[in-house]
Protein backbone atom coordinates (compact mmCIF):
# COMPACT_ATOMS: atom_id res chain seq x y z
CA UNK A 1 9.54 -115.26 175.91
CA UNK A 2 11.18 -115.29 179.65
CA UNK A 3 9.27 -116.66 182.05
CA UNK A 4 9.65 -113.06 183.62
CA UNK A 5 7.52 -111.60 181.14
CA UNK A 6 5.09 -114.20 181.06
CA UNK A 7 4.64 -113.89 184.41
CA UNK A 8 4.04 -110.09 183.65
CA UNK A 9 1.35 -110.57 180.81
CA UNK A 10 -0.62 -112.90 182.93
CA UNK A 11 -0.35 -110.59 185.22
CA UNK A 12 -1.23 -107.56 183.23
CA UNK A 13 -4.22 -109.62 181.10
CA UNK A 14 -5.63 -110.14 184.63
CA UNK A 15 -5.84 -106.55 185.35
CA UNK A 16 -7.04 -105.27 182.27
CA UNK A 17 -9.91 -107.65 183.01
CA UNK A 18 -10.49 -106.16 186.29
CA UNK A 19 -10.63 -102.47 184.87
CA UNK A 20 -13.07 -103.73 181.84
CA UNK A 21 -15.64 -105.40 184.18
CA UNK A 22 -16.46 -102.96 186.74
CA UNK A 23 -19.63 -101.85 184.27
CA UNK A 24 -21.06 -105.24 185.36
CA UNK A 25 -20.91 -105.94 188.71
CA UNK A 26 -20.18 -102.39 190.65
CA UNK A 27 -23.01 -101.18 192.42
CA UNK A 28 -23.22 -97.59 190.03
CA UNK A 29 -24.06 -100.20 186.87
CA UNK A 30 -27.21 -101.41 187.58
CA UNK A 31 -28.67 -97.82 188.27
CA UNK A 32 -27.18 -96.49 185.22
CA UNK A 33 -29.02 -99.12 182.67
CA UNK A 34 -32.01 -98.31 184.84
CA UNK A 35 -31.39 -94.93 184.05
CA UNK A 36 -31.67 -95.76 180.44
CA UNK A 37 -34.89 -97.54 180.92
CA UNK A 38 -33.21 -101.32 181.03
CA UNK A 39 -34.51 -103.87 183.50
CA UNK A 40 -32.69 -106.55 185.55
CA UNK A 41 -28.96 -107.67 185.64
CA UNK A 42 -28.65 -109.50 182.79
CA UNK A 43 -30.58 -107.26 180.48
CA UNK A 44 -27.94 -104.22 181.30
CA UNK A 45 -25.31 -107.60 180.70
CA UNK A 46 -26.12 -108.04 177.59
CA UNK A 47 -27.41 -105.14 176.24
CA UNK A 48 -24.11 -102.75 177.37
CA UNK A 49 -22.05 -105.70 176.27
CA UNK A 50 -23.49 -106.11 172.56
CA UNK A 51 -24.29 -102.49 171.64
CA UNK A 52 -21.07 -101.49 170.12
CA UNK A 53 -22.22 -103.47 166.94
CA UNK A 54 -25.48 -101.58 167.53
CA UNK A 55 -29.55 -103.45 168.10
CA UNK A 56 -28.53 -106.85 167.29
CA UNK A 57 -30.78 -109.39 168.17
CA UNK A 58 -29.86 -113.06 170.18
CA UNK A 59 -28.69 -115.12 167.49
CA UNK A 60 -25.63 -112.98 166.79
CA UNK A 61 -25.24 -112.16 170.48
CA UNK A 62 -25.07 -115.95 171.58
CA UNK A 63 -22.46 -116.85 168.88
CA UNK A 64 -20.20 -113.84 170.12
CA UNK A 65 -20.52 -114.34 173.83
CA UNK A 66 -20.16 -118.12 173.50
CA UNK A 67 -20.90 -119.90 176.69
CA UNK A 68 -24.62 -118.43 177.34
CA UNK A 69 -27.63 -120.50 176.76
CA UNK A 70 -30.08 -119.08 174.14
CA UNK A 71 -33.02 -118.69 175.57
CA UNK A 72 -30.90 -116.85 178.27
CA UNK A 73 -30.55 -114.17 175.79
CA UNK A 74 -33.46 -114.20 173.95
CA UNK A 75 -35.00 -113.11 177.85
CA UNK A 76 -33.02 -109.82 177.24
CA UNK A 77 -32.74 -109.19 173.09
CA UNK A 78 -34.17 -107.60 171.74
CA UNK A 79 -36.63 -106.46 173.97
CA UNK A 80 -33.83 -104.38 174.98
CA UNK A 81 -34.02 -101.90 172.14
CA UNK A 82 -37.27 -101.37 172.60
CA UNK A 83 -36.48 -99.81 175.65
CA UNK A 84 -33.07 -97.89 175.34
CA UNK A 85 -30.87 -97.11 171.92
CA UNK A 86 -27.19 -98.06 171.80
CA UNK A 87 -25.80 -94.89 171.76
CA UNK A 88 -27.49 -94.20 175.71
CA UNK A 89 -26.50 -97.59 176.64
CA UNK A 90 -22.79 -97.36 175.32
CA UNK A 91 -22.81 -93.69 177.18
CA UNK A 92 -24.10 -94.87 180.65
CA UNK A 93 -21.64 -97.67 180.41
CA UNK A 94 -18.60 -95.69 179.89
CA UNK A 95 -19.74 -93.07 182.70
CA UNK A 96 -20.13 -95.91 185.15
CA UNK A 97 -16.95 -97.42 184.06
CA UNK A 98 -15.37 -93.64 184.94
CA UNK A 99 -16.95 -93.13 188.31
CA UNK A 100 -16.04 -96.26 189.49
CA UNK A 101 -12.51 -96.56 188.27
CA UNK A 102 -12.32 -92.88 190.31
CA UNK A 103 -13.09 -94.14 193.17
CA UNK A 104 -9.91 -96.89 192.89
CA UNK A 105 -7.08 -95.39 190.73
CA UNK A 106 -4.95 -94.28 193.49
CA UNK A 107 -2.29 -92.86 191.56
CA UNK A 108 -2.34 -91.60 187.75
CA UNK A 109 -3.21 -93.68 185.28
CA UNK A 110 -2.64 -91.55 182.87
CA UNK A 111 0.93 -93.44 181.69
CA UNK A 112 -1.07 -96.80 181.32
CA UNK A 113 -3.77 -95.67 179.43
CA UNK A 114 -1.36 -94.03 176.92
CA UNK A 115 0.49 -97.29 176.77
CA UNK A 116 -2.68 -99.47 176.66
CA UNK A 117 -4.23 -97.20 173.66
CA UNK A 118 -0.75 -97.09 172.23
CA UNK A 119 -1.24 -100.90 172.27
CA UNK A 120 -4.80 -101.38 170.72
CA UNK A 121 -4.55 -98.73 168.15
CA UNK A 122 -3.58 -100.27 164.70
CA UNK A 123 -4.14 -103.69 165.93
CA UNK A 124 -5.17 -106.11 163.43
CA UNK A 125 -8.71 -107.00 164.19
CA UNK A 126 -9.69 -108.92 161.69
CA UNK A 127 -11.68 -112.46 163.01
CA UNK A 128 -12.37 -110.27 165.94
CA UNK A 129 -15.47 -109.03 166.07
CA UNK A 130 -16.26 -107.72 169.87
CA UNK A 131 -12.73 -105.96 169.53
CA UNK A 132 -13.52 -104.19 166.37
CA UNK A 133 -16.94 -103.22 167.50
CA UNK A 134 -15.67 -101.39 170.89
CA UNK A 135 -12.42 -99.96 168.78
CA UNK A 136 -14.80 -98.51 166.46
CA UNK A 137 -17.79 -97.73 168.28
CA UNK A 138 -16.37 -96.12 171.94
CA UNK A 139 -15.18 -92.81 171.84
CA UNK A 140 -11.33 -91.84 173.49
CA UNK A 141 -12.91 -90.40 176.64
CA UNK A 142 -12.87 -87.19 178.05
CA UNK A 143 -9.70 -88.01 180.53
CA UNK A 144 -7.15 -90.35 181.24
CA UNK A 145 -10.35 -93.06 182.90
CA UNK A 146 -11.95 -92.98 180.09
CA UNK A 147 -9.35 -93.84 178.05
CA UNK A 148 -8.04 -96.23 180.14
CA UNK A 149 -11.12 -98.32 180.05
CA UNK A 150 -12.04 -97.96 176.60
CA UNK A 151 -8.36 -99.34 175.96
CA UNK A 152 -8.73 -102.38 178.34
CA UNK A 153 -12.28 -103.08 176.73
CA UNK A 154 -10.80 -103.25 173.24
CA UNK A 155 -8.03 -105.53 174.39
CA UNK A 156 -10.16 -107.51 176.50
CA UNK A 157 -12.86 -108.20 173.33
CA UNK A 158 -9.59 -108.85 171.34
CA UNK A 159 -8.21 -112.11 173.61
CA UNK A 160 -11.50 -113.01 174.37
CA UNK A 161 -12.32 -113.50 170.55
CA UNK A 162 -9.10 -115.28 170.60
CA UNK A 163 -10.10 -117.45 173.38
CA UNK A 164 -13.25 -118.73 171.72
CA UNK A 165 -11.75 -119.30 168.12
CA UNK A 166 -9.28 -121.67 170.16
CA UNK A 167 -12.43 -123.46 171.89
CA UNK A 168 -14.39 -123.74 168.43
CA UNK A 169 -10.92 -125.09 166.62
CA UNK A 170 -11.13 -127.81 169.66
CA UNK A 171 -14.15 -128.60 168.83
CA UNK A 172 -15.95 -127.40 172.87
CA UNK A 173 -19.36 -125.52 172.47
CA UNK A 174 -20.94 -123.39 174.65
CA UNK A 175 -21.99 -125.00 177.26
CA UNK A 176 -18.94 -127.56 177.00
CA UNK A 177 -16.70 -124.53 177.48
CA UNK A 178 -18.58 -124.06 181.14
CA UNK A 179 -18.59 -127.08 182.02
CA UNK A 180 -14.68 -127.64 180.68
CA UNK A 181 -13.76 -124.52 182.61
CA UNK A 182 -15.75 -125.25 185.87
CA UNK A 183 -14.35 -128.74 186.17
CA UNK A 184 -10.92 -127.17 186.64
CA UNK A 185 -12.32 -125.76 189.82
CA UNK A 186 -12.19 -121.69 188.84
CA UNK A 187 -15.76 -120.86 188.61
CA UNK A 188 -18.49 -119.95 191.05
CA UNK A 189 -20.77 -122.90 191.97
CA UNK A 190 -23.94 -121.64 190.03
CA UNK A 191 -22.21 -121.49 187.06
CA UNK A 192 -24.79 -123.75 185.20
CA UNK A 193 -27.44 -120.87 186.63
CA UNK A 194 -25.55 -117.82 185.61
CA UNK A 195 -24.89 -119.49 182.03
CA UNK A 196 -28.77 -120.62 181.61
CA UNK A 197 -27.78 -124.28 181.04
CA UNK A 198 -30.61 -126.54 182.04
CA UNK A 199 -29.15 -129.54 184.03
CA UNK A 200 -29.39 -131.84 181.32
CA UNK A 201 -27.74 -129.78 179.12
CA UNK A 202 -24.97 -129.38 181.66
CA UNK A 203 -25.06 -133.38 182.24
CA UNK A 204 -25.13 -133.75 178.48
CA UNK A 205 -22.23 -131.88 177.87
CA UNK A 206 -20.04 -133.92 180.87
CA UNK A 207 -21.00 -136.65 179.30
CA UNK A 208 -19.64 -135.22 175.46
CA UNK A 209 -16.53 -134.74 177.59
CA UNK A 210 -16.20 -137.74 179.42
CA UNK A 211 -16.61 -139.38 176.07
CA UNK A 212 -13.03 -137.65 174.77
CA UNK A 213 -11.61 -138.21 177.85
CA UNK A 214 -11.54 -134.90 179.04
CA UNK A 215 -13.43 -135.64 182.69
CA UNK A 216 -13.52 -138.72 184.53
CA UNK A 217 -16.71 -140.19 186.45
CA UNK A 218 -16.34 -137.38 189.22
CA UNK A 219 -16.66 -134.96 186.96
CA UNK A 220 -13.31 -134.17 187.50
CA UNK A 221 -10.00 -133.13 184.90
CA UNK A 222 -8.37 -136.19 183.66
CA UNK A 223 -4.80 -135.54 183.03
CA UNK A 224 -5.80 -135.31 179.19
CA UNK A 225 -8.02 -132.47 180.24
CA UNK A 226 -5.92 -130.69 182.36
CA UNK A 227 -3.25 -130.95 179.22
CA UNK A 228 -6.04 -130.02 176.31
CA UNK A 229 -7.33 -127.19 178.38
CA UNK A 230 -3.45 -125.96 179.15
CA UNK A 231 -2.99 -125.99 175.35
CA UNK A 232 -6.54 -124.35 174.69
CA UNK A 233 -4.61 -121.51 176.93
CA UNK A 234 -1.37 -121.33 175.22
CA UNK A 235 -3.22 -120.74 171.98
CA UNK A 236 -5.08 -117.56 173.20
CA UNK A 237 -1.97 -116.30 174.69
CA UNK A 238 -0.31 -116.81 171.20
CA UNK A 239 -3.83 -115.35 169.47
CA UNK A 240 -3.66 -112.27 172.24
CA UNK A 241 0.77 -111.69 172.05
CA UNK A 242 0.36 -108.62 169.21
CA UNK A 243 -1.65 -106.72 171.54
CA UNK A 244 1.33 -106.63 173.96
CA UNK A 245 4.10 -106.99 171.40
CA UNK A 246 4.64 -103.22 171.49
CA UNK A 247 5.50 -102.84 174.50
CA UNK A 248 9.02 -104.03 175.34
CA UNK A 249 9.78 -104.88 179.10
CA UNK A 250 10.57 -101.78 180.75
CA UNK A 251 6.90 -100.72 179.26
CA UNK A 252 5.29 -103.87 179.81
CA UNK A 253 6.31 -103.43 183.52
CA UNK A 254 5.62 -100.23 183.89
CA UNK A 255 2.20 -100.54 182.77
CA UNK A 256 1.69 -103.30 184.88
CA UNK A 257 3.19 -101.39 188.12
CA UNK A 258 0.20 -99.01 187.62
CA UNK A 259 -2.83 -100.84 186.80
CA UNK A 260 -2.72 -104.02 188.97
CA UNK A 261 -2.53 -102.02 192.13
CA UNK A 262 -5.77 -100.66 190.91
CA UNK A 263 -7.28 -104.00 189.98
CA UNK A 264 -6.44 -105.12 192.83
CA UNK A 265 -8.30 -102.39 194.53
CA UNK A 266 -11.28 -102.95 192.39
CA UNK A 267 -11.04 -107.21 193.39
CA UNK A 268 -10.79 -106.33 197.43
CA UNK A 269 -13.69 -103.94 197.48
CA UNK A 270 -16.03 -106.57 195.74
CA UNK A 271 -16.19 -103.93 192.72
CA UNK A 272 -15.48 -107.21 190.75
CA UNK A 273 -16.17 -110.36 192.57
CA UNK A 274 -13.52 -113.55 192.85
CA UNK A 275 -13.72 -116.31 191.91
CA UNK A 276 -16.76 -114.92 189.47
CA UNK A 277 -18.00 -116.68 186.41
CA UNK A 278 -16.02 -115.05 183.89
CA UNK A 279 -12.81 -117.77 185.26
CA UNK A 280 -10.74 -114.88 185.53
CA UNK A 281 -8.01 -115.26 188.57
CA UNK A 282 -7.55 -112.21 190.57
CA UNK A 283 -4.91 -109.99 190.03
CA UNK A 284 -1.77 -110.05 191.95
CA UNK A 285 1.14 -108.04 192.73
CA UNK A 286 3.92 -108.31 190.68
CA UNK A 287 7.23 -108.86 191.32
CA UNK A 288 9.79 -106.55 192.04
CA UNK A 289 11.92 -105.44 188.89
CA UNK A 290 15.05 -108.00 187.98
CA UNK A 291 18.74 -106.15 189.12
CA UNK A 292 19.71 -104.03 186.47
CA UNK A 293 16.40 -103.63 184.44
């Protein structure tokens, strides 16, 4: 791979993040699971996140979201079916996720959601459950938005269930992962809070990481670390290349040409904040094309 269209997938991966989480943090998403008789943040969290594989209850939420504390989601599952199904929770989730990419997709977006479906459809999807749920459970959409951010959510779920078989096969857990990640300096100080970590399971797990020589007595990346964590990295890009396989260069960069303006749209107006706990870099503009692509 050039280091041209590296750059690019970084680049493009970053967006697609972007477009997925606006049904978190924009302001439309917490009225919508409202709507739908959810309480609180983290309730709509969890329950919009999970309900593509339909009422599950904490256990199996925990082991697919990773790096939240149990109890954290045993606060929101399943009292959360009680109150709403998943078929109105999955529906006020897309229909925020179209208002508020509306309100930022300054040109047509049409092209990259063809490309984007193009790219998730017929994806293999076994060992990935979150992108198998949303592939299977989320319907095209009525219009280009729609599709464009049931797309990213399907390719999102699929790296992101790449990115935690390559923590497991290290041997991090959940709360490891956080305080791995924050150590590199990329997440928001109440990480520990937003996670539900008590702080001595967050000092426990330091100390797990100290012991491998991961973190020094600061707390900070040793150069063994930094390197583990690089390679933890390279493996989900490997895990997440056959989502972008199909798209040669010319596509690839055409695809990106269109959406990270938007994302970046989305990360200026706060629709998705940065840094944020999800240690997702914000999105940023591409290059121009090489001479005589």
């Amino acid at each position: 791979m050039t280091s041209d269209r590296a750059d690019l997938e970084r680049q493009l991966w970053r967006a697609v993040e972007a477009v997925h989480a606006v049904v978190y943090f924009a302001p439309e998403a917490k009225a919508a699971y409202a709507g739908v008789g959810l309480r609180g943040f983290w309730m709509g969290y969890f329950a919009s996140r999970v309900a593509a594989l339909g009422a599950v209850g904490p256990q199996v939420t925990t082991a697919l979201f990773f790096g939240f504390a149990p109890r954290m989601v045993q606060r929101a599952l399943p009292r959360a079916w009680e109150l709403a199904a998943p078929h109105e929770v999955l529906a006020a989730r897309a229909e925020v996720a179209r208002t508020v990419l509306g309100r930022f997709a300054g040109v047509d977006v049409a092209p990259a959601a063809n490309a984007l479906t193009a790219a998730a459809d017929g994806l293999d999807l076994a060992g990935r459950p979150l992108a198998a749920a949303h592939a299977a459970a989320l319907a095209e959409g009525p219009d280009a938005l729609g599709a464009l951010w049931r797309a990213a959510t399907v390719l999102r779920e699929y790296r992101g269930d790449g990115h935690i078989a390559a923590l497991v096969a290290e041997g991090v857990d959940g709360v490891q992962a956080n305080v791995w990640t924050a150590a590199g300096g990329v997440l928001v100080p109440e990480q520990r809070e937003f996670r539900g970590w008590t702080e001595q399971e967050w000092a426990g797990a330091a100390a797990a990481l100290r012991r491998r020589g991961w973190l020094d007595g600061d707390g900070m990346l040793t150069p063994a670390g930094r390197e583990v964590r690089a390679e933890v990295e390279r493996r989900t890009d490997r895990a997440a290349a056959p989502a972008l396989a199909r798209l040669d260069d010319a596509a690839l960069r055409a695809v990106a040409a269109r959406l990270v303006p938007v994302a970046s749209a989305i990360a200026q107006a706060g629709a998705v904040p940065y840094p944020n706990a999800m240690g997702v870099p914000a999105p940023r503009a591409i290059s121009a094309a090489p001479a005589g692509s």
